[in-house]
Protein backbone atom coordinates (compact mmCIF):
# COMPACT_ATOMS: atom_id res chain seq x y z
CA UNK A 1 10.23 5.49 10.11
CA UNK A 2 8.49 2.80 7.97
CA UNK A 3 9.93 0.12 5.87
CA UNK A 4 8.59 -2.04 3.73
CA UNK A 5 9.67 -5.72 2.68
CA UNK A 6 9.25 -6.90 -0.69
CA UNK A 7 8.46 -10.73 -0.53
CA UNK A 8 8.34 -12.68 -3.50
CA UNK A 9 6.74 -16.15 -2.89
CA UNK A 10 7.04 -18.60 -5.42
CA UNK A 11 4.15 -20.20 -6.45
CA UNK A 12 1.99 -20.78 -9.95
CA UNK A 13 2.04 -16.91 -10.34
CA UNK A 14 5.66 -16.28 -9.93
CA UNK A 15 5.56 -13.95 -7.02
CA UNK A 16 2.42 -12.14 -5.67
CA UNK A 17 1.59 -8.61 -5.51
CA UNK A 18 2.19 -7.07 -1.54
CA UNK A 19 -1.22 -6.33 -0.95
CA UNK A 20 -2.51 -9.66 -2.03
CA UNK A 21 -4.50 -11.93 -0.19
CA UNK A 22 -2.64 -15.35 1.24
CA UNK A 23 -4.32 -18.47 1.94
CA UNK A 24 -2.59 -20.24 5.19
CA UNK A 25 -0.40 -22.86 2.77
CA UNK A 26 1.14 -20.00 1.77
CA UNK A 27 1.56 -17.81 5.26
CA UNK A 28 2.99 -20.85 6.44
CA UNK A 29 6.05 -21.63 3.61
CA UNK A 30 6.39 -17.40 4.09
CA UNK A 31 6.85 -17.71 7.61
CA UNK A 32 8.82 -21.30 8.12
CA UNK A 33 5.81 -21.72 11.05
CA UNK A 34 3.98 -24.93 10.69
CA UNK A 35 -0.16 -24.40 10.14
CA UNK A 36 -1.27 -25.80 13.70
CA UNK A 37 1.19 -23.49 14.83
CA UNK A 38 -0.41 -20.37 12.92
CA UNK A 39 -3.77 -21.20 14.42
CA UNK A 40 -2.71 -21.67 17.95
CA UNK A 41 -0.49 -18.37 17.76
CA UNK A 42 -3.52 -16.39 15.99
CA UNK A 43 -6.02 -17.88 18.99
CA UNK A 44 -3.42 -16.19 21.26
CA UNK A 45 -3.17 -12.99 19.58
CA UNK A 46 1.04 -13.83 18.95
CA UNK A 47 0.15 -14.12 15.30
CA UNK A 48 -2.13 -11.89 13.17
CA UNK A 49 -5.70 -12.54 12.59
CA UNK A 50 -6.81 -14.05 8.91
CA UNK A 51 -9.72 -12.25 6.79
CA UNK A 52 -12.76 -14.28 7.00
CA UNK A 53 -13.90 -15.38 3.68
CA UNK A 54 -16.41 -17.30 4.73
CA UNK A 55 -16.83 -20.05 7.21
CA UNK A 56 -14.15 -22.14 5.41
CA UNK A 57 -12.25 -19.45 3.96
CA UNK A 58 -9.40 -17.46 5.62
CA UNK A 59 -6.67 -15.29 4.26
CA UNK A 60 -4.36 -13.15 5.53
CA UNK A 61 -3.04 -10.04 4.04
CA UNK A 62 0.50 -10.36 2.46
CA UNK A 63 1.24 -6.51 4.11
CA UNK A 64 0.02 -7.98 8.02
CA UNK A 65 2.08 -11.02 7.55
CA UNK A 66 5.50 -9.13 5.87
CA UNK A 67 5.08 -6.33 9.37
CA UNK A 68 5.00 -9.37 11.45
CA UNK A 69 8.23 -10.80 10.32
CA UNK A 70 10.02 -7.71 10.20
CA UNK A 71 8.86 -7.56 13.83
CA UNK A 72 9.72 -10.77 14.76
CA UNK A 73 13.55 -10.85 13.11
CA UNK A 74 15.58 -9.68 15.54
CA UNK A 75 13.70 -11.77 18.26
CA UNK A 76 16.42 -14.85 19.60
């Protein structure tokens, strides 16, 4: 069975569409987890792995981040 969560971020845009691409600022106010935090978890494979961009630029797909939660919210 697949659910889905609907995330609305609040931002300059209001909300943001579930397939739309997050820069970290935002992965990290979605998640509560602090950026260093984000990097060491993705360099350990605990977290999922950002879109390169380009070599400054990396997002992370609002649909990777909301299945990572979901699997992470009954962990504690």
């Amino acid at each position: 069975m697949e659910t889905s969560t609907n995330i609305i971020c609040a931002g300059n845009e209001g909300s943001v569409q579930y397939n739309q691409l997050l820069r970290i600022e935002i992965v990290s106010e979605l998640t509560t987890v602090a950026k260093s935090t984000i990097r060491l978890w993705v360099a350990q494979g605990k977290f999922p792995k950002p879109i390169t961009l380009s070599a400054v630029i990396k997002v992370w797909r609002l649909a990777d981040i909301n299945q990572w939660i979901e699997g992470h919210a009954n962990v504690g």
